[in-house]
N, C-alpha and C. Protein backbone atom coordinates (compact mmCIF):
# COMPACT_ATOMS: atom_id res chain seq x y z
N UNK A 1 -26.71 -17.40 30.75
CA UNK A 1 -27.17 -18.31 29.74
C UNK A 1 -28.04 -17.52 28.78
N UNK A 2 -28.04 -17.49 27.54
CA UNK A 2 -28.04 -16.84 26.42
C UNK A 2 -28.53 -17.48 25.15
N UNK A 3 -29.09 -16.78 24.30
CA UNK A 3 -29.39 -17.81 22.79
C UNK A 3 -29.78 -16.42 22.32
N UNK A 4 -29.02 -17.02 20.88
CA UNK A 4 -29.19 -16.16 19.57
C UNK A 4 -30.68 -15.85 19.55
N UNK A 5 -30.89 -14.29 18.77
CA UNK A 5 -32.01 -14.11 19.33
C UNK A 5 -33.35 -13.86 19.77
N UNK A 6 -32.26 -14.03 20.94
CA UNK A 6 -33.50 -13.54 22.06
C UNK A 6 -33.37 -12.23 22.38
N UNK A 7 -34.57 -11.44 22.28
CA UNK A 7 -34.33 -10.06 23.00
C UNK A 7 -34.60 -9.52 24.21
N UNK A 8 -35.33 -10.58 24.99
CA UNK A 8 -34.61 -10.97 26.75
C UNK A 8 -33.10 -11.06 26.54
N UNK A 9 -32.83 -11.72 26.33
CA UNK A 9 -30.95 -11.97 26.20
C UNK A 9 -30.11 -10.47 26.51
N UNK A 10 -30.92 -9.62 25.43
CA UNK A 10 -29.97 -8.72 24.99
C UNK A 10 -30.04 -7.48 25.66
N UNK A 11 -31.87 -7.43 26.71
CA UNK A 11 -32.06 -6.51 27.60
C UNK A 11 -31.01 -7.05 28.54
N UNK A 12 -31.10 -8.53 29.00
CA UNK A 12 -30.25 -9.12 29.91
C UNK A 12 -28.74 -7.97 30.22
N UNK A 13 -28.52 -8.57 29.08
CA UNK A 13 -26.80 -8.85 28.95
C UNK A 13 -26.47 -6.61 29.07
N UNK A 14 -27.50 -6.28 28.31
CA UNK A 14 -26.95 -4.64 29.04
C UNK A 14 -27.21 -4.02 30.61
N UNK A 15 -28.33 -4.92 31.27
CA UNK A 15 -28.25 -5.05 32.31
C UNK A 15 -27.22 -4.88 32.81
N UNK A 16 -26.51 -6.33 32.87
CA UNK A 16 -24.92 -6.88 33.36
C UNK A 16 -24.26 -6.18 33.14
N UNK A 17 -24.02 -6.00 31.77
CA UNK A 17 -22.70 -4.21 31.85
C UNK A 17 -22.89 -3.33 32.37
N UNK A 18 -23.87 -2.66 32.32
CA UNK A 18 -24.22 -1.74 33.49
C UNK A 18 -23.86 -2.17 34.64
N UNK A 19 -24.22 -2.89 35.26
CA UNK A 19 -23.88 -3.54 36.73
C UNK A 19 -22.47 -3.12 36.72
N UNK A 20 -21.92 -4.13 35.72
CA UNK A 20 -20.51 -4.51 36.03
C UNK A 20 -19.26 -3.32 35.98
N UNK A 21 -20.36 -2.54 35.55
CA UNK A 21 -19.50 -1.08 35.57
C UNK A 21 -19.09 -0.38 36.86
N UNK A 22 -20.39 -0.65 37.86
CA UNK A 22 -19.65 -0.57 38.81
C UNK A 22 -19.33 -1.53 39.98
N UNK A 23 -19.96 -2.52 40.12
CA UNK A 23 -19.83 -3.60 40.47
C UNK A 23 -19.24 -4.93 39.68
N UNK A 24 -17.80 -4.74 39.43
CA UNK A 24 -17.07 -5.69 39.22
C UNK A 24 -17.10 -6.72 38.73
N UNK A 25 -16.97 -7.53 38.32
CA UNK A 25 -17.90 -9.35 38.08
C UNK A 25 -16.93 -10.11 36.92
N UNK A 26 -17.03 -11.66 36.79
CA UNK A 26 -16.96 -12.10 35.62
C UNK A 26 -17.93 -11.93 34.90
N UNK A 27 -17.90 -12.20 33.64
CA UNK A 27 -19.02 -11.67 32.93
C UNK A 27 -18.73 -13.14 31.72
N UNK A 28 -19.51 -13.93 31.46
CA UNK A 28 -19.56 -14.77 30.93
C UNK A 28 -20.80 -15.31 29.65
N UNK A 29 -20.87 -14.91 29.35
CA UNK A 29 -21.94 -15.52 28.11
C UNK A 29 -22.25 -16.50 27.45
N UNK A 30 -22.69 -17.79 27.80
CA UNK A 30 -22.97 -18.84 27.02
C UNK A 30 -24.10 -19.05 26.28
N UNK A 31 -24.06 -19.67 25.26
CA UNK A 31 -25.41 -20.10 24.16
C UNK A 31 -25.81 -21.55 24.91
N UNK A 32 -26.95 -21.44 25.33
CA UNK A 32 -27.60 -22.53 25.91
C UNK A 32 -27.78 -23.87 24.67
N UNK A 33 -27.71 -22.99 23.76
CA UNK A 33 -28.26 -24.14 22.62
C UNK A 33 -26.82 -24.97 21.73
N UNK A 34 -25.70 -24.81 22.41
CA UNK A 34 -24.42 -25.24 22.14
C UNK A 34 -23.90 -26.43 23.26
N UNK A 35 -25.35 -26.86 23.74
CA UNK A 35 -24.75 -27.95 24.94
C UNK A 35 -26.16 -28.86 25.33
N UNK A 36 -26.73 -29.50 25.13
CA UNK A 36 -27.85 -30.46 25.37
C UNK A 36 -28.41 -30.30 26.57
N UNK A 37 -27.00 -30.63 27.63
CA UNK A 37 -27.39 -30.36 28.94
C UNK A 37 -27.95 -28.77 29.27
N UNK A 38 -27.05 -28.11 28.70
CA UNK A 38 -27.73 -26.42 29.32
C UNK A 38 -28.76 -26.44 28.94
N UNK A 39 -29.17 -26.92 27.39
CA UNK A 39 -30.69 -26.67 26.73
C UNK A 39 -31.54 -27.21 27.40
N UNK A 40 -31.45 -28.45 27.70
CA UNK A 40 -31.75 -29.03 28.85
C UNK A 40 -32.66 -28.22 30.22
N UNK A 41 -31.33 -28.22 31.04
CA UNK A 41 -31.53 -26.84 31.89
C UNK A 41 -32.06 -25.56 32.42
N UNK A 42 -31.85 -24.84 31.50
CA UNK A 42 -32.15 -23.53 30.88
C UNK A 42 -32.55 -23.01 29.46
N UNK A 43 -32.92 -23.73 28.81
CA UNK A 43 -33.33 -23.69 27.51
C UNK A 43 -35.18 -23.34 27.26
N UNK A 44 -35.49 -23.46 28.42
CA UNK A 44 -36.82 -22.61 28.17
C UNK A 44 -36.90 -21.41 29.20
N UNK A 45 -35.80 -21.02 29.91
CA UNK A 45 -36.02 -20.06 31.01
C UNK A 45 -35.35 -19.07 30.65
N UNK A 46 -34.14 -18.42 29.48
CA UNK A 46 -33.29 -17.88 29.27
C UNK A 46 -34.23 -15.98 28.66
N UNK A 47 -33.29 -15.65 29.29
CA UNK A 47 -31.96 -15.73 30.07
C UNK A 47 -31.70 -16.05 31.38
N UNK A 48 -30.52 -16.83 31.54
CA UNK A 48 -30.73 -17.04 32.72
C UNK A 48 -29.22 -16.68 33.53
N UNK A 49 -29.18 -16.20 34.36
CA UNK A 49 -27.90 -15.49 34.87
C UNK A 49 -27.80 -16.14 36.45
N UNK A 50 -26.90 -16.71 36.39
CA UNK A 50 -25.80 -17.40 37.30
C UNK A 50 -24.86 -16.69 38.34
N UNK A 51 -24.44 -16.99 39.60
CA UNK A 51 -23.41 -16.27 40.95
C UNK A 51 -23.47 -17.25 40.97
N UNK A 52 -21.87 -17.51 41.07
CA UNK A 52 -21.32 -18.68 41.68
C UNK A 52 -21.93 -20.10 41.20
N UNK A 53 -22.75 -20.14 40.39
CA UNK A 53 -23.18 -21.66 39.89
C UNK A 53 -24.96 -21.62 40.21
N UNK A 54 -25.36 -20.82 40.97
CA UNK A 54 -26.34 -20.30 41.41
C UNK A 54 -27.15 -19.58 40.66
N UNK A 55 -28.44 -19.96 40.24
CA UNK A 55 -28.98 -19.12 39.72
C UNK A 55 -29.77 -17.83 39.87
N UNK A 56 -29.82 -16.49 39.75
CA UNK A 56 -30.29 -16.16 40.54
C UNK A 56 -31.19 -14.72 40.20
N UNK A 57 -31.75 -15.03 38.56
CA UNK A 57 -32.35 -14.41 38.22
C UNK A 57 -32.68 -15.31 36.53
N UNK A 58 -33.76 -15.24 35.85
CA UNK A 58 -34.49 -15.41 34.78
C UNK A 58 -35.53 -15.42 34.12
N UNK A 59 -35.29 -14.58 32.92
CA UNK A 59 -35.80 -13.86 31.88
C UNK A 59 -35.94 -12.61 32.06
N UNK A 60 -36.18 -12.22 32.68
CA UNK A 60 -35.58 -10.22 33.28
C UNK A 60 -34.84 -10.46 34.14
N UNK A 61 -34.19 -9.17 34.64
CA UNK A 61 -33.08 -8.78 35.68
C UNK A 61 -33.47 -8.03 36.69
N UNK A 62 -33.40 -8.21 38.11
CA UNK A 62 -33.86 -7.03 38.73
C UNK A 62 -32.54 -6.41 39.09
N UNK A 63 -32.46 -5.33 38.78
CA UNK A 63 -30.94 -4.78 38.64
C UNK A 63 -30.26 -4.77 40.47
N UNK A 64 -31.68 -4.21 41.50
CA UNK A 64 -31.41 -4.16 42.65
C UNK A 64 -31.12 -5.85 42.95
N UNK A 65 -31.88 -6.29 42.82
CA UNK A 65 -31.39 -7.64 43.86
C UNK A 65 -30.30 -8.25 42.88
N UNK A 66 -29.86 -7.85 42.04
CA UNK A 66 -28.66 -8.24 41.67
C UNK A 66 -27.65 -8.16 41.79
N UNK A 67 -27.75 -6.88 42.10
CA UNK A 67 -26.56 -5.60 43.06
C UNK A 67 -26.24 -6.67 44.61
N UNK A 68 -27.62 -6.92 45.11
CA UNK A 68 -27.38 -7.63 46.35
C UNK A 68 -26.57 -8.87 46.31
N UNK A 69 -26.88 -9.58 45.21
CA UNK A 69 -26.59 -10.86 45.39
C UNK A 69 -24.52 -10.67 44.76
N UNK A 70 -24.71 -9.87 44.04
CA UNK A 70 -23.14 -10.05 43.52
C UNK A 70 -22.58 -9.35 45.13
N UNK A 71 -23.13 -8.41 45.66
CA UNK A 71 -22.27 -7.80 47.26
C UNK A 71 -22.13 -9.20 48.42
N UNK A 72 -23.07 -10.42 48.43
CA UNK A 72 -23.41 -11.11 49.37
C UNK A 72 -22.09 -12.02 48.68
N UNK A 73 -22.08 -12.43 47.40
CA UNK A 73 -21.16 -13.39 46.78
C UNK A 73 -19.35 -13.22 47.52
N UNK A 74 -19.44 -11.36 47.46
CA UNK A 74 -17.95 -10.99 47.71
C UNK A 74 -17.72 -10.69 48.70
N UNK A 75 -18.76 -10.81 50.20
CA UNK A 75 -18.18 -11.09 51.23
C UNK A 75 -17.90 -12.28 52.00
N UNK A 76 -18.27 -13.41 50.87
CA UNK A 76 -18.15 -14.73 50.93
C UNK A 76 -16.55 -15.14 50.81
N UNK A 77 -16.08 -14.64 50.14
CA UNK A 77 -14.91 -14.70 49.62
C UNK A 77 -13.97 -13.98 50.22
């Protein structure tokens, strides 16, 4: 979860590529402020980054426990 910007957002979101470079992932980007409910939601916590519907990090990234949580997601599966 994301909004124009923000430059949390944008540390965020290179975070995630990094990650996903080597750890795999969907990678999804929404504007919180394109839905009432998300703004709602997450509209004062953003960025806010989601596993599985789960939230599980916001407004920084800790790159390690992120690593964990996307490895815990895919032995779920």
């Amino acid at each position: 979860m994301t909004r124009k910007g923000c430059h949390l957002c944008d540390d965020a979101k290179a975070t995630l590529l990094k990650v996903r470079a080597e750890y795999p992932f969907e990678f999804v980007e929404t504007d919180v402020d394109k839905s009432e409910e998300q703004a709602a939601l997450y509209g004062l916590e953003v960025p806010v980054v989601l596993v599985d519907g789960h939230k599980v990090a916001k407004f920084r990234i800790d790159e390690a426990a992120l690593i964990h949580r996307l490895r815990c997601a895919t032995r779920k599966e």
